[in-house]
N, C-alpha and C. Protein backbone atom coordinates (compact mmCIF):
# COMPACT_ATOMS: atom_id res chain seq x y z
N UNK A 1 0.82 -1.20 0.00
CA UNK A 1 0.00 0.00 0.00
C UNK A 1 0.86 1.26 0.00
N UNK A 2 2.04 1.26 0.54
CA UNK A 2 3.06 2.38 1.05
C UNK A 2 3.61 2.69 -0.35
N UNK A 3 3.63 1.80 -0.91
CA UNK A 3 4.25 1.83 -2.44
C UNK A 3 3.31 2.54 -3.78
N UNK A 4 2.11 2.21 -3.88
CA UNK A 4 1.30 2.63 -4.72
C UNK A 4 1.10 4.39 -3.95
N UNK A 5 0.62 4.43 -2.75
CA UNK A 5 0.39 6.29 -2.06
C UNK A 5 1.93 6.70 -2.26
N UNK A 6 2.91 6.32 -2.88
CA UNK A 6 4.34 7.33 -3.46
C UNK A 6 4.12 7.80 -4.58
N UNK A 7 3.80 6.53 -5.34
CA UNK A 7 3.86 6.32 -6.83
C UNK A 7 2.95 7.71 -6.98
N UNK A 8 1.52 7.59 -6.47
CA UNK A 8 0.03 8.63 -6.87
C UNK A 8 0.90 9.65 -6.50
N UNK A 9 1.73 9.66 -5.24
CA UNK A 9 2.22 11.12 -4.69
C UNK A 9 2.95 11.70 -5.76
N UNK A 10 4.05 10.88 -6.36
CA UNK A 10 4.93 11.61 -7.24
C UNK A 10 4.09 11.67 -8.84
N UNK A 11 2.73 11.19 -8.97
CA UNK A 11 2.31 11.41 -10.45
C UNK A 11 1.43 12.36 -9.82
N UNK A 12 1.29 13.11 -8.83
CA UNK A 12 0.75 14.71 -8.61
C UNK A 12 1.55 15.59 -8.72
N UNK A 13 2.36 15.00 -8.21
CA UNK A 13 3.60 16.13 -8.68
C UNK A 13 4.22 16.35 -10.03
N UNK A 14 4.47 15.30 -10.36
CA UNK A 14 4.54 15.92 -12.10
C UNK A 14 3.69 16.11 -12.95
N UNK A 15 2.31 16.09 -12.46
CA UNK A 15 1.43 16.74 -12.77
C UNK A 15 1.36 18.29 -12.53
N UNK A 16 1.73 18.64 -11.67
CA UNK A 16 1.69 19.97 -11.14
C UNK A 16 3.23 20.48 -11.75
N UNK A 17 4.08 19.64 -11.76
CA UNK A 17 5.06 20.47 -12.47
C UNK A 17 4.61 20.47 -14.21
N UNK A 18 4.17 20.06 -14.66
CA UNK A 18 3.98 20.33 -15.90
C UNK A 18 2.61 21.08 -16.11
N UNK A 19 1.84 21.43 -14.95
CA UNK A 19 1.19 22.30 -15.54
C UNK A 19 1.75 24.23 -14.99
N UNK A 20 2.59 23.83 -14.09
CA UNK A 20 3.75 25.07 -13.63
C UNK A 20 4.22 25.45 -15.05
N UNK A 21 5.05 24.72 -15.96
CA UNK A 21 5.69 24.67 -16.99
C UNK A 21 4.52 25.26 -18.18
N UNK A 22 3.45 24.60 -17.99
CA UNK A 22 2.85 25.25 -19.14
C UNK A 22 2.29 26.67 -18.83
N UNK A 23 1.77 27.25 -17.88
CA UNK A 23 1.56 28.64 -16.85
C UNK A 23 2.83 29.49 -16.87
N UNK A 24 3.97 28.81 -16.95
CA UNK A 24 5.12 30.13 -16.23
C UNK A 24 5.12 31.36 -16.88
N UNK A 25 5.09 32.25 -16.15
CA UNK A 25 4.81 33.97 -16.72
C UNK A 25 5.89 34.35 -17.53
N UNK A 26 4.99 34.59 -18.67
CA UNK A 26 5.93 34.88 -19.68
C UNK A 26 6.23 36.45 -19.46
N UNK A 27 7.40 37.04 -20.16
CA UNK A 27 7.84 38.76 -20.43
C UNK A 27 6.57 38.97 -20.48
N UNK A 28 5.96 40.24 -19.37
CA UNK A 28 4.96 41.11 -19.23
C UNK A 28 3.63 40.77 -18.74
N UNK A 29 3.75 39.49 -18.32
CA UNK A 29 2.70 39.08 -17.86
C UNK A 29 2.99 39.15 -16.47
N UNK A 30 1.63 39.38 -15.45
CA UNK A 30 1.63 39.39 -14.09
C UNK A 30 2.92 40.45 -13.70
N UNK A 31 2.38 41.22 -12.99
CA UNK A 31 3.26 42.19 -12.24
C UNK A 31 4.83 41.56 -11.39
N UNK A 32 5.75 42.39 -11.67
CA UNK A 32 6.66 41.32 -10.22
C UNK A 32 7.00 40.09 -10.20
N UNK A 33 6.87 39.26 -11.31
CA UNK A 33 6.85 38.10 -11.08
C UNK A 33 8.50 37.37 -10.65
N UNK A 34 9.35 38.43 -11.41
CA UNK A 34 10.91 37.79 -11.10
C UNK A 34 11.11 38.34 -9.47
N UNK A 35 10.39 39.23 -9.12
CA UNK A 35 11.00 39.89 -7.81
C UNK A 35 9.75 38.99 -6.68
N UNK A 36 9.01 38.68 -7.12
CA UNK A 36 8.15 37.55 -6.27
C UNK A 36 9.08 36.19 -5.69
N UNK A 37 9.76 35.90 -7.09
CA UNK A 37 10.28 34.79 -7.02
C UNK A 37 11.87 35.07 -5.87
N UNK A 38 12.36 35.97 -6.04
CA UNK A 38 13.44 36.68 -5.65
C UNK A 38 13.04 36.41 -4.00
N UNK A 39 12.08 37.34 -3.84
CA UNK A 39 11.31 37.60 -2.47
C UNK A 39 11.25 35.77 -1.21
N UNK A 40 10.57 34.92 -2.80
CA UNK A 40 10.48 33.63 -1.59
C UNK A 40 11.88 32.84 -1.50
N UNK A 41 12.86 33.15 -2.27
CA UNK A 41 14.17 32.45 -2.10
C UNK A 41 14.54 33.64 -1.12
N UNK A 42 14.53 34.54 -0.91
CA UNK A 42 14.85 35.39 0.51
C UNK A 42 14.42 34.92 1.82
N UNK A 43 13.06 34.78 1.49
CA UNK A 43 12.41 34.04 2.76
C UNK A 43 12.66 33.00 3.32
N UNK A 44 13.74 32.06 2.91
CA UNK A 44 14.56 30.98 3.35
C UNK A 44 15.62 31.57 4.62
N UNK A 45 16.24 32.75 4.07
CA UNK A 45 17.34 33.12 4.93
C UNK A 45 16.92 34.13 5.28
N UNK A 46 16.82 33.82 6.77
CA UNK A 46 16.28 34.53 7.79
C UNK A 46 17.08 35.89 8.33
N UNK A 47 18.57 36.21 7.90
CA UNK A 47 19.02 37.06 8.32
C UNK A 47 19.15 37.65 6.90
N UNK A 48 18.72 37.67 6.58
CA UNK A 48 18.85 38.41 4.70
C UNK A 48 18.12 39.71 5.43
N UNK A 49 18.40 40.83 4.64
CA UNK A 49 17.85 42.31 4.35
C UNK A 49 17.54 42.70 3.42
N UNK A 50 17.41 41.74 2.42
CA UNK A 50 16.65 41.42 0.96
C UNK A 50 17.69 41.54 0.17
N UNK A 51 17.58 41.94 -0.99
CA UNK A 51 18.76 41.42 -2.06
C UNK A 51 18.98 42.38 -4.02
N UNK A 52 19.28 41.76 -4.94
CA UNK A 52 18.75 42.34 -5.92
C UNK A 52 19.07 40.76 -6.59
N UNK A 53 18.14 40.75 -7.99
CA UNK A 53 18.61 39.95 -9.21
C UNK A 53 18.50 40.69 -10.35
N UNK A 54 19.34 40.25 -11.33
CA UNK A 54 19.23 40.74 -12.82
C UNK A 54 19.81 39.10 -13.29
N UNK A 55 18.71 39.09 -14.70
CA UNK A 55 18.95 37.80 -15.25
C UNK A 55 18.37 38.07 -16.71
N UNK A 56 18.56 37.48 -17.40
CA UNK A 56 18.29 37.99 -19.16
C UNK A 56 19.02 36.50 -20.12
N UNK A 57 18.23 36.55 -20.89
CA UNK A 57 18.46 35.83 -21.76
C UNK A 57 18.89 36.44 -22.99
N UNK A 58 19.44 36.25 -23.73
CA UNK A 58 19.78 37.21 -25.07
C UNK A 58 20.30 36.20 -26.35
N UNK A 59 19.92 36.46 -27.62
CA UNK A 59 20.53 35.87 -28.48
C UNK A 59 21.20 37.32 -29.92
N UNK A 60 22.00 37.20 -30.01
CA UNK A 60 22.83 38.34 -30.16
C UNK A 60 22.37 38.13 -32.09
N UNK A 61 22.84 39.24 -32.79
CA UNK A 61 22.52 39.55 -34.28
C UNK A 61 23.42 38.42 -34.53
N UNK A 62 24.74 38.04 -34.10
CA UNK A 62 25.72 36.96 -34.62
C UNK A 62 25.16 35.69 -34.52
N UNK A 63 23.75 35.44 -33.37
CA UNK A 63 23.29 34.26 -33.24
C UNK A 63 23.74 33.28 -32.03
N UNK A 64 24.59 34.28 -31.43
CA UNK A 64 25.08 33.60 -30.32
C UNK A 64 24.34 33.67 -29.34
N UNK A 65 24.02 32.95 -28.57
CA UNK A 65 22.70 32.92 -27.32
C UNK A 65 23.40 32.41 -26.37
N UNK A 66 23.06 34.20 -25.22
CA UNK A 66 23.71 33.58 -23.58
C UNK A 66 22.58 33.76 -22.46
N UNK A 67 22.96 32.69 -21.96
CA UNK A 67 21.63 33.22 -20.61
C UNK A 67 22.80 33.39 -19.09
N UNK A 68 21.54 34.23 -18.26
CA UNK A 68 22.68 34.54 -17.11
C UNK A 68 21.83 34.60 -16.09
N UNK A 69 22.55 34.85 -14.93
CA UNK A 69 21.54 35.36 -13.68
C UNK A 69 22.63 35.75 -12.86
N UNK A 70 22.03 36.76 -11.71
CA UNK A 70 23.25 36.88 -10.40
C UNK A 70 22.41 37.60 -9.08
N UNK A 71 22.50 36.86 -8.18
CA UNK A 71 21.38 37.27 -6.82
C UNK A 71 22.79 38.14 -6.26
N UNK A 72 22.61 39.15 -5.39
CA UNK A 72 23.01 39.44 -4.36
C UNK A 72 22.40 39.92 -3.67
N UNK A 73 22.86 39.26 -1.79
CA UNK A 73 22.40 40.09 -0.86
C UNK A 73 22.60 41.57 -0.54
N UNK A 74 21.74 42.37 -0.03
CA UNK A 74 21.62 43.89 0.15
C UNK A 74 23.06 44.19 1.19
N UNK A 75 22.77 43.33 1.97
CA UNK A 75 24.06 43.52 3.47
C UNK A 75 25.53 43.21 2.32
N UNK A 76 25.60 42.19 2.02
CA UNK A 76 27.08 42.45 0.59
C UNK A 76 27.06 43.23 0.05
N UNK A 77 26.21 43.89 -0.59
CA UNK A 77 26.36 44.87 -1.43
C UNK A 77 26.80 46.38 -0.72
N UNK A 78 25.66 46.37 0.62
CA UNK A 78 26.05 47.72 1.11
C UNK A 78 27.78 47.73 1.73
N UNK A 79 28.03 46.53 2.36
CA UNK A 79 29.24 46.53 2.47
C UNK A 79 30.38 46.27 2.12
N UNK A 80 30.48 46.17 0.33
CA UNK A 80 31.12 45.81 -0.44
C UNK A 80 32.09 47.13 -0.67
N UNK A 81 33.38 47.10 -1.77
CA UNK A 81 34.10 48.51 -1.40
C UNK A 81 33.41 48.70 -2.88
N UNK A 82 33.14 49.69 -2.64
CA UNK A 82 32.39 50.39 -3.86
C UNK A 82 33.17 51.38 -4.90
N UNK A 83 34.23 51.93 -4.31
CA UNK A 83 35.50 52.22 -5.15
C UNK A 83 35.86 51.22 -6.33
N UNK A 84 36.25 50.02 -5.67
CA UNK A 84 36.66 49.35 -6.67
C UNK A 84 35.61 48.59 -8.00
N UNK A 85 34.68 49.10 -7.77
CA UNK A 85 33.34 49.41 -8.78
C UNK A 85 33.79 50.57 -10.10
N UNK A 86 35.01 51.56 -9.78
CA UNK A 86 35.16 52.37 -10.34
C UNK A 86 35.25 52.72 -11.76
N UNK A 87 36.80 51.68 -11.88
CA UNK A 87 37.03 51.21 -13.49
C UNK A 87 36.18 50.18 -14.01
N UNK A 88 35.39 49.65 -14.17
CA UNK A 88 34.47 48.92 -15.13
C UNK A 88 33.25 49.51 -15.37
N UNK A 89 32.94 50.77 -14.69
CA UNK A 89 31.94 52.04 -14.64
C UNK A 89 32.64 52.95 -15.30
N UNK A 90 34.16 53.22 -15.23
CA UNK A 90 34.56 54.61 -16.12
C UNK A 90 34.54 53.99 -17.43
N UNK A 91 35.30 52.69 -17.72
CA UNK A 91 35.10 52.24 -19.12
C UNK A 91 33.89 52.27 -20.07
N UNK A 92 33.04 52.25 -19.49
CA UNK A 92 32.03 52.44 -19.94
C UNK A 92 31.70 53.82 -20.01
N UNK A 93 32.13 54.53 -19.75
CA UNK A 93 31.65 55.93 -19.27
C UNK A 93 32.42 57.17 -20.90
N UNK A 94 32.80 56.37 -21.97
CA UNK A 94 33.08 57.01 -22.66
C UNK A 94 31.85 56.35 -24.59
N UNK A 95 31.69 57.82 -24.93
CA UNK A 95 30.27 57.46 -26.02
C UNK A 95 31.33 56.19 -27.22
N UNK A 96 32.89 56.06 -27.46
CA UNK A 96 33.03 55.75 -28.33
C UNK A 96 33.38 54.08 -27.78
N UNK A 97 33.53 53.93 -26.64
CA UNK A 97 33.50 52.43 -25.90
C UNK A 97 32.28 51.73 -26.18
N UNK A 98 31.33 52.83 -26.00
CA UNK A 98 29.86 52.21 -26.09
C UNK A 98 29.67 51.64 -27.09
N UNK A 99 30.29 52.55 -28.29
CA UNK A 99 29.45 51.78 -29.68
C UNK A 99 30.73 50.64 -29.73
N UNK A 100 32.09 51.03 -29.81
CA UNK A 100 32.65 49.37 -29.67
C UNK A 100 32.16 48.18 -29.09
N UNK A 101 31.81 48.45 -28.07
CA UNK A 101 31.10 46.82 -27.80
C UNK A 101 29.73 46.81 -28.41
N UNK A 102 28.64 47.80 -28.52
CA UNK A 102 27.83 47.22 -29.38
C UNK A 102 28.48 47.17 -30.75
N UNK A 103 29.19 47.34 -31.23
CA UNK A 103 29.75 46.64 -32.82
C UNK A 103 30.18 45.68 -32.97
N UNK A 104 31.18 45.40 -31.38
CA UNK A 104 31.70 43.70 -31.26
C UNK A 104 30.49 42.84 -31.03
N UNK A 105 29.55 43.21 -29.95
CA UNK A 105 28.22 42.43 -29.75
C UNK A 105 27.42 42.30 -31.28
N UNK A 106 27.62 42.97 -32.47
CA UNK A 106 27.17 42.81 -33.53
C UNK A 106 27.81 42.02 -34.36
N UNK A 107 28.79 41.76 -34.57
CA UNK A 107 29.66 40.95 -34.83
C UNK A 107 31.40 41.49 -35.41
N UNK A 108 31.08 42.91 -35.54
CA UNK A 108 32.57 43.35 -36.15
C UNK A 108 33.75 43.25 -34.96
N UNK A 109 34.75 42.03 -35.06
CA UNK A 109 35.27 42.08 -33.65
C UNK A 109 36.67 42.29 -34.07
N UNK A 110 37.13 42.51 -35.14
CA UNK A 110 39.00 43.40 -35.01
C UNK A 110 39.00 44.57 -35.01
N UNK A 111 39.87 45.48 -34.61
CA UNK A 111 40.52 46.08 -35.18
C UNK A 111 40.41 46.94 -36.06
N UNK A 112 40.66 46.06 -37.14
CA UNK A 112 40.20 46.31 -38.81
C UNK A 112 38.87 46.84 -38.87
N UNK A 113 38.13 46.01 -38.71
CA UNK A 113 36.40 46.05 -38.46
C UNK A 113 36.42 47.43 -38.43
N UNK A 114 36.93 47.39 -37.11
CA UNK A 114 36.31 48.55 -36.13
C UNK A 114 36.42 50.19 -36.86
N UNK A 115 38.05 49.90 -37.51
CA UNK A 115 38.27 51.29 -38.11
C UNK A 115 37.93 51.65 -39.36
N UNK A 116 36.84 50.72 -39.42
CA UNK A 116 36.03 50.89 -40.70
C UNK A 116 34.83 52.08 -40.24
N UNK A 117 34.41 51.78 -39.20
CA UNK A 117 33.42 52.77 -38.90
C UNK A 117 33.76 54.44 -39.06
N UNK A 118 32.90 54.86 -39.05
CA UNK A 118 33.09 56.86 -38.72
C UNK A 118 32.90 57.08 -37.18
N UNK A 119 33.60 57.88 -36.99
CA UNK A 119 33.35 58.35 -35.77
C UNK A 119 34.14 57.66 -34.47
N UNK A 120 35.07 56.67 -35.14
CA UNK A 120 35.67 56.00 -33.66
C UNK A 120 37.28 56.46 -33.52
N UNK A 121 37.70 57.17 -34.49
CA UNK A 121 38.79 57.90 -34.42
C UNK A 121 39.76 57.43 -35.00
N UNK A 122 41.23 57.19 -34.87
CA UNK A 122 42.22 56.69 -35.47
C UNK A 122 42.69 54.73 -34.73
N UNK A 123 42.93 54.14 -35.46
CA UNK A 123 43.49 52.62 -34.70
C UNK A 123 43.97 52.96 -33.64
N UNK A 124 45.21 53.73 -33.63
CA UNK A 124 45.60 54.32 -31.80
C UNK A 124 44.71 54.14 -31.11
N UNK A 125 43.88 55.25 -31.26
CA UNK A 125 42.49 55.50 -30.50
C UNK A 125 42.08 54.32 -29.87
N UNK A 126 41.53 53.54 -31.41
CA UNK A 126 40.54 52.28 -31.10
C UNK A 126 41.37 51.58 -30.25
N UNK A 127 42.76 51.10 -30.52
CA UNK A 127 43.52 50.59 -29.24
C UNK A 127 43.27 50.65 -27.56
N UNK A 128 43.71 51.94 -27.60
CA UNK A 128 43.71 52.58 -26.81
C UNK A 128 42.16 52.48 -25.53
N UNK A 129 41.23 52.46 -26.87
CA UNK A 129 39.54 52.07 -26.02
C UNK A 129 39.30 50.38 -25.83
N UNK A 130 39.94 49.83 -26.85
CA UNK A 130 39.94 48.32 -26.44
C UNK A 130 40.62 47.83 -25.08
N UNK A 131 41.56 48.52 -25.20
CA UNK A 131 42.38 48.24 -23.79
C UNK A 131 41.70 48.49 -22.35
N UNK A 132 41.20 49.67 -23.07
CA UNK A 132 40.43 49.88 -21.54
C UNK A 132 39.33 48.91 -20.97
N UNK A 133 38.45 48.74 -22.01
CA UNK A 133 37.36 47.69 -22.09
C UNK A 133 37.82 46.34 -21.79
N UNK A 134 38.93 45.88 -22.03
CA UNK A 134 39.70 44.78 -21.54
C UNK A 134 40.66 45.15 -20.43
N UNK A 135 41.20 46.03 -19.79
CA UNK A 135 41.38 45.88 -18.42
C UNK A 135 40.25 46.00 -17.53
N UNK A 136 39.11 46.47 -17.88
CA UNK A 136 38.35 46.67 -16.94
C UNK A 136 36.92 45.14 -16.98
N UNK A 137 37.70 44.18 -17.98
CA UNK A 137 36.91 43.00 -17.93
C UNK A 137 35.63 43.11 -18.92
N UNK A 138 35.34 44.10 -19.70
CA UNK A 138 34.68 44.00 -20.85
C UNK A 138 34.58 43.18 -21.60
N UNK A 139 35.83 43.10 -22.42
CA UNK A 139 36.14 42.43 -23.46
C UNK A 139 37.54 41.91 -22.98
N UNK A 140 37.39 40.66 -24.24
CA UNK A 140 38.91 39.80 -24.07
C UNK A 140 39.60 39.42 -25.45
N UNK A 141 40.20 39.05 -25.14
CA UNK A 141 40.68 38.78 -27.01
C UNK A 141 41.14 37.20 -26.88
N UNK A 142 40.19 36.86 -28.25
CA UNK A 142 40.10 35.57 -29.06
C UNK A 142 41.13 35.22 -30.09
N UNK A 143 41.79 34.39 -30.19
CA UNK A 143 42.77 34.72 -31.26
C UNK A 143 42.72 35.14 -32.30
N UNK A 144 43.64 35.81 -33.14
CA UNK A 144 43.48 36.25 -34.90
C UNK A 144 42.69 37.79 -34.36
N UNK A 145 43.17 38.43 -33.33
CA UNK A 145 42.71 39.50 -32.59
C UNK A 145 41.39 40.19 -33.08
N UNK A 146 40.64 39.11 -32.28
CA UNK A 146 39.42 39.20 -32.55
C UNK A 146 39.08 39.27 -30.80
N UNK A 147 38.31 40.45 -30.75
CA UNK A 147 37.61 41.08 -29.51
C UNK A 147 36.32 40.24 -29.24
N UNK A 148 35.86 40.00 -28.16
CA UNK A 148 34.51 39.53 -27.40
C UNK A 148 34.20 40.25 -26.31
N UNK A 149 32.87 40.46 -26.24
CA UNK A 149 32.50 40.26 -24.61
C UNK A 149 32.20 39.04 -23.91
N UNK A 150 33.19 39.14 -23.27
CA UNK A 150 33.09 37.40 -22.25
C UNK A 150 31.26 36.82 -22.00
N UNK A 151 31.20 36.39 -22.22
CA UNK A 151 29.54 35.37 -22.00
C UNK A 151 29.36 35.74 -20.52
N UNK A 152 29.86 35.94 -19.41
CA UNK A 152 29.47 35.90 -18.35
C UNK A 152 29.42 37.74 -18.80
N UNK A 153 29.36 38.58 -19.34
CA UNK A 153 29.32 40.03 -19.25
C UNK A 153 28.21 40.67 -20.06
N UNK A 154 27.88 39.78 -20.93
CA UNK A 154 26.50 40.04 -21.90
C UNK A 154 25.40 40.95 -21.49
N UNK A 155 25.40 39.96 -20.59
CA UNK A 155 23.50 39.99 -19.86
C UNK A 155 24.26 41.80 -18.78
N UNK A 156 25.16 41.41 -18.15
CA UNK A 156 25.78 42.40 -16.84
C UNK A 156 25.44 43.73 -17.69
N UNK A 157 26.60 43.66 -19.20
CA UNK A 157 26.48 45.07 -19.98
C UNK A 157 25.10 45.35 -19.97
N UNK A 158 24.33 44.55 -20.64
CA UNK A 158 22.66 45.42 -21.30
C UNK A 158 22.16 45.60 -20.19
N UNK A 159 22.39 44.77 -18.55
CA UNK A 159 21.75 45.58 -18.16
C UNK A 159 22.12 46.85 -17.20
N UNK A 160 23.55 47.22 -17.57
CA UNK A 160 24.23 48.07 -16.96
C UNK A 160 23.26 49.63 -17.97
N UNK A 161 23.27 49.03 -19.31
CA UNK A 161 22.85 49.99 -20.43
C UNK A 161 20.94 50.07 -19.87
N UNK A 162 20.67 49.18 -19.29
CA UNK A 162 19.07 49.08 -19.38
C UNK A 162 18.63 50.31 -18.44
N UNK A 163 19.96 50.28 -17.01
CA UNK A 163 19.80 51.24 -16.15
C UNK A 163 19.90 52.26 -16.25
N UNK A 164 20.70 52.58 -17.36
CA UNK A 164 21.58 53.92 -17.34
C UNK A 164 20.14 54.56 -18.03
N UNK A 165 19.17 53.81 -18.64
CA UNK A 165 18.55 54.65 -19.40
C UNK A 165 17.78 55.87 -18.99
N UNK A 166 16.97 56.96 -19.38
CA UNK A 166 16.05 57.87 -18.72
C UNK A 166 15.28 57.29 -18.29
């Protein structure tokens, strides 16, 4: 008898997980729904002061598709050194960095590419902005000096760009 009341137990449950699966809130549906979810994995840890997530899925014009996520607690964050936040915020903090990585995120990733465009200045230059973008963990270089943004930085950039917006 102990055997058959498991069996029923676990074919309710994958019952209920597959009708979870067919329900899950899609982009724009139901208010809150990622910060709901956020909220009851908080409610586990009892000394939490709540937290943030950003998570995104993306499949890029090149066709490359990254997914990501990253929780942090509020108490880490407030007591994290926030200085050293500095350089991967100034790198970004210039208009001709910006369009380099969206051109590498588009697919033009040398060099060459790059100084094809108007407006990004002389190769020096472009050097000069790659470097920065790669000390400050932007971008990395692939061989046959070909530029990327690392897969773990995808989702971080757009939504560094999502914030910055008005």
């Amino acid at each position: 008898m102990e055997l058959e009341e498991r069996v029923a137990d676990l074919e309710r449950r994958l019952t209920d997980l597959e009708a979870e699966r067919r329900s899950a809130p899609r982009l724009g549906e139901g208010d809150f729904w990622a910060l709901e979810g956020l909220k009851n994995q908080l409610a586990e840890l009892t000394a939490a002061d709540g937290g943030v997530l950003f998570t995104g899925t993306v499949r890029l014009p090149t066709g490359e598709q990254y997914e990501w996520q990253h929780a942090a607690l509020t108490g880490g964050l407030l007591d994290d050194d926030w200085p050293a936040a500095a350089e991967p915020l100034a790198a970004l903090g210039h208009p001709v960095r910006l369009r380099l990585l969206r051109e590498i995120l588009g697919g033009r990733r040398t060099a060459a590419e790059l100084a094809e465009l108007d407006g990004v200045g002389t190769t020096g230059q472009i050097y000069h902005h790659l470097s920065r973008l790669t000390g400050a963990g932007w971008l990395h270089t692939s061989g046959r000096g070909r530029h990327e943004v690392p897969p773990g930085r995808v989702v971080p950039l757009l939504v560094v760009l999502s914030a910055a917006r008005p």
